[in-house]
Structures are given as C-alpha cells and as structure tokens.
Protein backbone atom coordinates (compact mmCIF):
# COMPACT_ATOMS: atom_id res chain seq x y z
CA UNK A 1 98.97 86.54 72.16
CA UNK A 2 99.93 89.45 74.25
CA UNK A 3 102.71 92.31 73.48
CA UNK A 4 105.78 91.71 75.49
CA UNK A 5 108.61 93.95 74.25
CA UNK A 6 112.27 94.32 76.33
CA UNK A 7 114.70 96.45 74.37
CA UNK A 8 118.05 98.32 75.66
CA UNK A 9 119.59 101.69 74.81
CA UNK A 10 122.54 103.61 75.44
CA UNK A 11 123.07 107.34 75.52
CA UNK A 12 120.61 110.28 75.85
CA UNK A 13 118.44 108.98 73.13
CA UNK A 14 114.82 108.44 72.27
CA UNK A 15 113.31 104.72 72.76
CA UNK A 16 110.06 104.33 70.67
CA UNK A 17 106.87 101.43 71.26
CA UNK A 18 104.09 101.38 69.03
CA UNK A 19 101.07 99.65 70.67
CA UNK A 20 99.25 97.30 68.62
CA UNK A 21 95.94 96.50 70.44
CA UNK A 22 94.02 98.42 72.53
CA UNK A 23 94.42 97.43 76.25
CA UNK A 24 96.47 98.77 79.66
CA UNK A 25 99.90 98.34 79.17
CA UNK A 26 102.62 98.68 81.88
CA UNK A 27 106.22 99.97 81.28
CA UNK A 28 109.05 99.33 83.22
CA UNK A 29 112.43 100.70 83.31
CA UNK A 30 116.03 100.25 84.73
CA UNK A 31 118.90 102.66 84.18
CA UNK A 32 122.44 102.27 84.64
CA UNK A 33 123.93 105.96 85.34
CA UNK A 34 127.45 107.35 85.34
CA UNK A 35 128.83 107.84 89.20
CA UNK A 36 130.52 111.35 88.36
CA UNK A 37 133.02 111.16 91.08
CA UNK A 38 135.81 113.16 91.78
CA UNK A 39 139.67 111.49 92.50
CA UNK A 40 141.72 112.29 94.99
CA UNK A 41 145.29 113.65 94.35
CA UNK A 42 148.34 112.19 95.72
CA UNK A 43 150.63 114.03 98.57
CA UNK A 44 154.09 114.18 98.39
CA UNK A 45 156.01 111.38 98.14
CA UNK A 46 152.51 109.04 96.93
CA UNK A 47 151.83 108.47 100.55
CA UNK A 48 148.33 107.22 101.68
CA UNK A 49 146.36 109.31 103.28
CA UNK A 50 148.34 112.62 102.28
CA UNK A 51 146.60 113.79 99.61
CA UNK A 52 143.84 116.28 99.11
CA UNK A 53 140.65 114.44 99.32
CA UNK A 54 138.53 113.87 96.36
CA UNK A 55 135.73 116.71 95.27
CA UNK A 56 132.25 115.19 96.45
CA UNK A 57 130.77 113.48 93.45
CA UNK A 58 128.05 114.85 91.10
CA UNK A 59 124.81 112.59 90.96
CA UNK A 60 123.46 111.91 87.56
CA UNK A 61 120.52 114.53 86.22
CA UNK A 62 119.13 111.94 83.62
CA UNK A 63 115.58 112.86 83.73
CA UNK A 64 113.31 110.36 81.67
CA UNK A 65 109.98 111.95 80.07
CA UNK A 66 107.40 109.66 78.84
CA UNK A 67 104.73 110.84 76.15
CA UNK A 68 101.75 108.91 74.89
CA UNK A 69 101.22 110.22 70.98
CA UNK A 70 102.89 113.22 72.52
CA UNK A 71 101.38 114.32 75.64
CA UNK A 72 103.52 113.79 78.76
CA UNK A 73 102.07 111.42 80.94
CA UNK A 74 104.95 111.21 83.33
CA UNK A 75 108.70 112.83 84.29
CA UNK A 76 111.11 111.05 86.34
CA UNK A 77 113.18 112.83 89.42
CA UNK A 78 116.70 113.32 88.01
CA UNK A 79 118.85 110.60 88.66
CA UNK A 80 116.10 108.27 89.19
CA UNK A 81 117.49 104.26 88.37
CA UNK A 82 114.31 103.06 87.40
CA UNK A 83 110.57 103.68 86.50
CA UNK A 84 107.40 101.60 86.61
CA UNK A 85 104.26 102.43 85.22
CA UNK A 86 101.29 100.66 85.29
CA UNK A 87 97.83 100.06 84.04
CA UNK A 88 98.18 102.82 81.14
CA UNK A 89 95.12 102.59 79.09
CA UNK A 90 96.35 102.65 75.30
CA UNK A 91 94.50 102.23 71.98
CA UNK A 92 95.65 100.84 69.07
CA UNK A 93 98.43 102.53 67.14
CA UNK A 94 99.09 105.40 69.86
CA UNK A 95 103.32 106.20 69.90
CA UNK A 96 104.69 106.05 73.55
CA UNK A 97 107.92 107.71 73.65
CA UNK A 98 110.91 107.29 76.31
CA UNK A 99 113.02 110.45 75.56
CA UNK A 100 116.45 110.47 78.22
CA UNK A 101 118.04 114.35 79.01
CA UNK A 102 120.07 115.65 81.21
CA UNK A 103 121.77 119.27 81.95
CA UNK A 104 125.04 117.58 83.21
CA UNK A 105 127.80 117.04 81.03
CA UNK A 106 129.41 113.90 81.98
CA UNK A 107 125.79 112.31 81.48
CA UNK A 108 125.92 113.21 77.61
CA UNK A 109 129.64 111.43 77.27
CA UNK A 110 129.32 108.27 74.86
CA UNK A 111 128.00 104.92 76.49
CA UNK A 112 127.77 106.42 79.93
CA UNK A 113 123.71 106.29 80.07
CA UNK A 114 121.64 102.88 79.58
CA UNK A 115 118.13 102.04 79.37
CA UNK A 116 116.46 98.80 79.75
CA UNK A 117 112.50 99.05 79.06
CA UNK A 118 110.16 96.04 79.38
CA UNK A 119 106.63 96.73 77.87
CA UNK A 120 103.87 94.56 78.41
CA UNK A 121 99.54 94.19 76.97
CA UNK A 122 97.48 93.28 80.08
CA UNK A 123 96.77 93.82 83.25
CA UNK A 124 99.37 93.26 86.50
C-alpha cells in the first residue's frame, strides 16, 4: 500500500516525514499567513472618511526550506501560500524536513502561521 500522509501545523515550527520505501514522493503544501495590515484612525467627531488612512500593510516573510536528510533541496519566495514538489526520488529511511521562518515579527505571534502538508509514495 502506498504512503499517503496529510498533517497540519501552526506557528514557525518544524514538520518532520520519515519515508518508508524507496520511491518518488511528491509534497504538497498550503499556508494560511497573517495579513499584517495597518488600521485607519478615526477623525474628529468618528466621521467616515475623516481619518488618516491606514499604513499600507506588511506581506508575510514566511519562507519554507525543505531538506532531504539535511541538504536543502528547495526554498520558497517569502510569503509564498503554497508549495508543490514533485517526483523527489527518496530511499528508504531518508528525514525530509519542512522548517517555517520568517524575519517579520507579526509572523512569529502565536497561531498566526499554518501549514497543511500532503505527502504521497508514487508517481503523479
């Protein structure tokens, strides 16, 4: 039976897979990233439109780095939602690691980062 694996994680964290037969895997992922936007402040009186606008917003800079037994085999752009690759030749007990950074700050806050990775044995 192939290896079919989906597993979720929150925060700037490490997600590990350990492959159990040799074959070409492919690895798929979706993230859900903060939207670091600014508000906008209130003119006098709470009136619409008489405020000062709001500061532009601050994409993400979650950067996803992917290492087979510890050699990087891929980096995402920052702020990237999602990664797919496929057809990754793997032998039998090698470590793929999913390691999540970023230099912003409001990307490190508690439960502001997810990832969702699907891992499957076989080719597409």
């Amino acid at each position: 039976m192939a290896f079919v694996q989906t597993t979720t994680m929150t925060d700037l964290n490490t997600l590990t897979v350990n492959i159990p037969t040799t074959d070409l895997y492919n690895f798929q992922a979706t993230l859900t990233l903060p939207t670091n936007s600014g508000s906008a402040t209130q003119g006098p009186g709470g009136g619409t439109g008489t405020g000062v606008g709001a500061p532009p917003s601050t994409p993400s800079q979650v950067v996803v780095t992917v290492k087979q037994n510890g050699s990087t085999i891929y980096t995402s752009p920052a702020g990237a939602t999602g990664l797919s690759l496929n057809a990754v030749q793997c032998t039998a007990g090698d470590v793929m690691t999913f390691a999540l950074s970023s230099s912003l700050a409001s990307d490190k806050n508690p439960n502001t980062v997810k990832m969702t990775l699907a891992s499957s044995q076989g080719p597409l």
